[in-house]
Protein backbone atom coordinates (compact mmCIF):
# COMPACT_ATOMS: atom_id res chain seq x y z
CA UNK A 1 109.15 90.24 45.64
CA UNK A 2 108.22 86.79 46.74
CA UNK A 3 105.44 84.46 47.01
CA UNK A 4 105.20 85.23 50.96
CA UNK A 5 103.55 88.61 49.91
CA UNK A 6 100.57 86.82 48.12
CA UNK A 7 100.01 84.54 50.73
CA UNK A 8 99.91 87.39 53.70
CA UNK A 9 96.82 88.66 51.00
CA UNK A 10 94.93 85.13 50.95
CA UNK A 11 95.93 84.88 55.02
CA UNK A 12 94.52 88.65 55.56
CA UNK A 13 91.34 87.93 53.45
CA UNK A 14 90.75 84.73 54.88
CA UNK A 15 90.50 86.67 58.69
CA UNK A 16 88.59 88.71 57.36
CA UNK A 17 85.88 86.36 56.27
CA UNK A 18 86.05 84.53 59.78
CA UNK A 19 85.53 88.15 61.32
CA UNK A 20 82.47 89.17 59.29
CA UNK A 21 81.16 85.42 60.20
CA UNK A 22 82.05 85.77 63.87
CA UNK A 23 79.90 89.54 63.15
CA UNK A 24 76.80 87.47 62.34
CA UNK A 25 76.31 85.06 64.53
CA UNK A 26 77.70 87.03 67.40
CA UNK A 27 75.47 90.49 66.85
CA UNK A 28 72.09 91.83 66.13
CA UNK A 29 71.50 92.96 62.47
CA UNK A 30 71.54 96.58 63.82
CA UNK A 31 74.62 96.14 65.17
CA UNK A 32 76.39 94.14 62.56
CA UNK A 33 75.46 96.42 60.31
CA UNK A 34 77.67 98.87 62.05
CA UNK A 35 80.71 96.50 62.38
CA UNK A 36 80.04 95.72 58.25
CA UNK A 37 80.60 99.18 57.26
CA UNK A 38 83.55 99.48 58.81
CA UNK A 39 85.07 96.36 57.78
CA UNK A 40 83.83 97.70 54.19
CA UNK A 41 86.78 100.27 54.50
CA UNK A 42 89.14 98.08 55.70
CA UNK A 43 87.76 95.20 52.50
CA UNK A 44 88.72 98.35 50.01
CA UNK A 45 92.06 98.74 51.97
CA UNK A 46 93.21 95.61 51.57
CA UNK A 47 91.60 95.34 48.33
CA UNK A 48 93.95 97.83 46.62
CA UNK A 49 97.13 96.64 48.56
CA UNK A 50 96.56 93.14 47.65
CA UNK A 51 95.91 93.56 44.04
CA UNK A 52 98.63 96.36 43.91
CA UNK A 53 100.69 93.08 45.37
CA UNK A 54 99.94 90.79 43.22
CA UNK A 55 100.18 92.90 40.05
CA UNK A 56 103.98 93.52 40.87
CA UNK A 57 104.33 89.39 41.95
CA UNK A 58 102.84 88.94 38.13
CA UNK A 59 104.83 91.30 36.24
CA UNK A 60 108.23 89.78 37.69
C-alpha cells in the first residue's frame, strides 16, 4: 500500500466538503436537507473505507 491511497481519502473528503457548500448556497433549506441526507450515506461510506485505508497504511 502506498501513500497515493491516503491522499485519494483527503482528495475524496475534500469534494465532499465543496459539494455540501455548493448544497447551501445553491438550495433552499428544504431541499438541502434532502441532498444532506444522502450525502450522510455516502460521508459513512467513505468514512469506513478511508479509515479501513489508513489503518492498513499505519500498520505497514
Amino acid at each position: 500500500m502506498n501513500n497515493s491511497d491516503i491522499q485519494i481519502c483527503y482528495r475524496i473528503e475534500s469534494r465532499m466538503n465543496e459539494f455540501i457548500l455548493s448544497i447551501n448556497r445553491a438550495y433552499s433549506i428544504i431541499e438541502a436537507d434532502k441532498l444532506h441526507r444522502e450525502l450522510r450515506i455516502l460521508d459513512w461510506i467513505f468514512y469506513h473505507v478511508c479509515s479501513n485505508e489508513i489503518k492498513k497504511f499505519e500498520w505497514l
